[in-house]
Protein backbone atom coordinates (compact mmCIF):
# COMPACT_ATOMS: atom_id res chain seq x y z
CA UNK A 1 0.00 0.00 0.00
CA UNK A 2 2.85 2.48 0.98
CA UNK A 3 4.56 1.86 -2.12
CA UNK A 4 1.39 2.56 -4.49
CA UNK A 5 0.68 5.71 -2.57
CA UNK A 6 4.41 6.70 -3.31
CA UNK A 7 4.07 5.74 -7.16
CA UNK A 8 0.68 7.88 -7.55
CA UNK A 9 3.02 10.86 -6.15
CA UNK A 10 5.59 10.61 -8.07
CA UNK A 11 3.04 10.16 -11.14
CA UNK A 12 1.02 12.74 -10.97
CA UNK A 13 4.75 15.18 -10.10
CA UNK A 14 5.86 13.90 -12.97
CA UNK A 15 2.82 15.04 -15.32
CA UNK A 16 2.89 18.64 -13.57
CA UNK A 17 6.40 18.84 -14.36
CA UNK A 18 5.61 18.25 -18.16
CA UNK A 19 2.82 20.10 -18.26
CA UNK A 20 3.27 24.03 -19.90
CA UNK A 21 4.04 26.46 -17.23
CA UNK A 22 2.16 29.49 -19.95
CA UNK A 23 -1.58 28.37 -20.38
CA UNK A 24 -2.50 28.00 -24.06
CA UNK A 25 -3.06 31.46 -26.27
CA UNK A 26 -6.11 32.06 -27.50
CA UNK A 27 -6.82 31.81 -30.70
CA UNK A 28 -5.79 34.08 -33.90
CA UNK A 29 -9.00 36.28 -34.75
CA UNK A 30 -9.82 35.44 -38.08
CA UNK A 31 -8.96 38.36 -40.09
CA UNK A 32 -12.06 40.65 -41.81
CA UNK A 33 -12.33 39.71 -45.31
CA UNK A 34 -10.42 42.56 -47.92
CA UNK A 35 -13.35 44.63 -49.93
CA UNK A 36 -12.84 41.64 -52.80
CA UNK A 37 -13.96 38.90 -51.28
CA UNK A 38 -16.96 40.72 -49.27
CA UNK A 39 -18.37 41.98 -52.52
CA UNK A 40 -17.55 39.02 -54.06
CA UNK A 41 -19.65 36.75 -51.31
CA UNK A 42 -22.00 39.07 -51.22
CA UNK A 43 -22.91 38.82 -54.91
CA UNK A 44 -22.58 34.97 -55.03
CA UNK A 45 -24.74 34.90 -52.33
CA UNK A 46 -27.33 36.74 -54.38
CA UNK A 47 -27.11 34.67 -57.49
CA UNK A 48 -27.01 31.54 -55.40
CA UNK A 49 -30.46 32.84 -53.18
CA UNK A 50 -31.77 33.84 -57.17
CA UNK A 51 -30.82 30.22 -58.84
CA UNK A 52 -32.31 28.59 -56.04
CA UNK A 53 -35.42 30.79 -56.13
CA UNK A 54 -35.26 31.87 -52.75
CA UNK A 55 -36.44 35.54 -53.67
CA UNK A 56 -37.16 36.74 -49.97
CA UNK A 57 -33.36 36.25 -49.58
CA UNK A 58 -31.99 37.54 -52.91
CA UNK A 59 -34.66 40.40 -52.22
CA UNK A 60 -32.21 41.38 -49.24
CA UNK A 61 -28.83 41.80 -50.91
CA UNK A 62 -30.69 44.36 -53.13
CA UNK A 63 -30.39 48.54 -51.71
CA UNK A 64 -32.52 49.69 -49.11
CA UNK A 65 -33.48 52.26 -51.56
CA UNK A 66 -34.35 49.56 -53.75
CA UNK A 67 -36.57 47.82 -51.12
CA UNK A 68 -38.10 50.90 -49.97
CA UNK A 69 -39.09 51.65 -54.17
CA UNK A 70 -40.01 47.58 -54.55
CA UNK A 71 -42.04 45.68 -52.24
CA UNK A 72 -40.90 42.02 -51.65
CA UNK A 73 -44.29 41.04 -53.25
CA UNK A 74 -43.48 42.77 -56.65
CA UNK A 75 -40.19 41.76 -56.64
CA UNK A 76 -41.11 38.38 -56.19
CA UNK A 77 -43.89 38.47 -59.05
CA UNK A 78 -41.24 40.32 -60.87
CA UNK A 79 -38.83 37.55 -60.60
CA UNK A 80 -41.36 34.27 -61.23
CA UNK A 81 -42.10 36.44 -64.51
CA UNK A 82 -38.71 36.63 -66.16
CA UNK A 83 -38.65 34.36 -69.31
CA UNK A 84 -34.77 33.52 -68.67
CA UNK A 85 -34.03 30.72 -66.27
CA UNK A 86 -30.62 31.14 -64.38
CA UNK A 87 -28.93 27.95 -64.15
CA UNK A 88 -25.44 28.75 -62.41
CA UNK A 89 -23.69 31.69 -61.34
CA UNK A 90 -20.05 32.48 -60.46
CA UNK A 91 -18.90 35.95 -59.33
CA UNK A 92 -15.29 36.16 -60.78
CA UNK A 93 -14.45 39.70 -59.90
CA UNK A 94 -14.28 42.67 -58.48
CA UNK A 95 -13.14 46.63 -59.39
CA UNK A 96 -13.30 48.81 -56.75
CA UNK A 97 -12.85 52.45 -56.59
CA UNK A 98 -14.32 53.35 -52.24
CA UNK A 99 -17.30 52.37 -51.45
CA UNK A 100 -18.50 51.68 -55.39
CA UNK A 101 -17.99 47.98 -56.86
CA UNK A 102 -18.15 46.61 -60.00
CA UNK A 103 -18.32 42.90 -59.83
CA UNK A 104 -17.93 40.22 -63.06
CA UNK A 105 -20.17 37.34 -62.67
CA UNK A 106 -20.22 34.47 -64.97
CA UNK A 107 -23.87 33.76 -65.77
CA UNK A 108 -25.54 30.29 -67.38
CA UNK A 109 -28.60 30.49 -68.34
CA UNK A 110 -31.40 28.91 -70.46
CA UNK A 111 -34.86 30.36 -72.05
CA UNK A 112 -36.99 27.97 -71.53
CA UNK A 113 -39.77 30.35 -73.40
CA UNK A 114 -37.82 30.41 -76.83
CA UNK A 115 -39.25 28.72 -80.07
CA UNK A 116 -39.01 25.24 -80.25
CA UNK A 117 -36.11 24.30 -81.68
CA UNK A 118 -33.94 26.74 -79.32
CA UNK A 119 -36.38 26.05 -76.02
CA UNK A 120 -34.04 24.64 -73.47
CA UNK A 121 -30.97 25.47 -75.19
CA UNK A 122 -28.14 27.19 -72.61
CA UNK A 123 -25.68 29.94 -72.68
CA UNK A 124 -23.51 31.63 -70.64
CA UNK A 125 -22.00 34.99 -70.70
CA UNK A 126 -19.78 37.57 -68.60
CA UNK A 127 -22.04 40.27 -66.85
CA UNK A 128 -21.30 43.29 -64.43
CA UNK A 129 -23.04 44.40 -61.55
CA UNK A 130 -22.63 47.57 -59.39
CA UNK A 131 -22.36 46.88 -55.52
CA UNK A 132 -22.52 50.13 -53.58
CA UNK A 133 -21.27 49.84 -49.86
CA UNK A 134 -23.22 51.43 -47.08
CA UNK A 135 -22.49 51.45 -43.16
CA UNK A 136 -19.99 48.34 -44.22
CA UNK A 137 -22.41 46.58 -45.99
CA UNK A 138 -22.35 45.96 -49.67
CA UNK A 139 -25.52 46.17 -51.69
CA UNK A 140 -26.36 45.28 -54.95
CA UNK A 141 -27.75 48.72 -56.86
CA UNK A 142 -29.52 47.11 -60.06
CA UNK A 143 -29.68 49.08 -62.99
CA UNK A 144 -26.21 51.38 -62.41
């Protein structure tokens, strides 16, 4: 019995000895993301939400101005009425001169609408949008 007592001493001083006298540092903050890749998620997020149909969510990357001007409603109806049919979406790039953006997005799409014999067929094609940033928050300003 003595000698197990002695052996759970000199166990548990031997695992304080090796453990680090400094406790662990916390964690590196993850850095903010530069004004490219906010924009850029921003406006992938918005083709993804528009793809997907999820035009509540698409409806709020669009200005407040916007929003104030367009109800979700007509937006919506606006959307569901388009004779194009986005199939995929990639947002390439941005050019940015302060708060002003001017992403590239690589757009597929398909009109489903068209006469017969081109009805389905797809395309894709470079587009630009204009993101506008306001109180750190960049918003996509159609029609700029």
């Amino acid at each position: 019995m003595r000698y197990s007592i002695l052996f759970i001493l000199i166990a548990g001083l031997s695992l304080v000895g090796c453990s680090p006298s400094d406790p662990p540092s916390e964690p590196a903050a993850e850095a903010a993301p530069s004004t490219d890749e906010a924009v850029l998620q921003r406006a992938q997020g918005r083709w993804n939400a528009l793809i997907s149909g999820d035009h509540e969510t698409a409806y709020g990357y669009y200005t407040p101005g916007f929003r104030e001007q367009m109800p979700l409603v007509d937006f919506t109806i606006d959307m569901r009425s388009r004779p194009v049919q986005w199939v995929a979406a990639e947002a390439l790039s941005s050019s940015c001169d302060g708060d002003r953006c001017v992403v590239e997005i690589d757009l597929e799409y398909r009109v489903p609408s068209a006469p017969a014999q081109m009805s389905g067929m797809g395309n894709r094609r470079p587009i630009e949008e204009t993101w506008i940033r306001i109180d750190d928050t960049w918003w996509f300003m159609p029609g700029a």
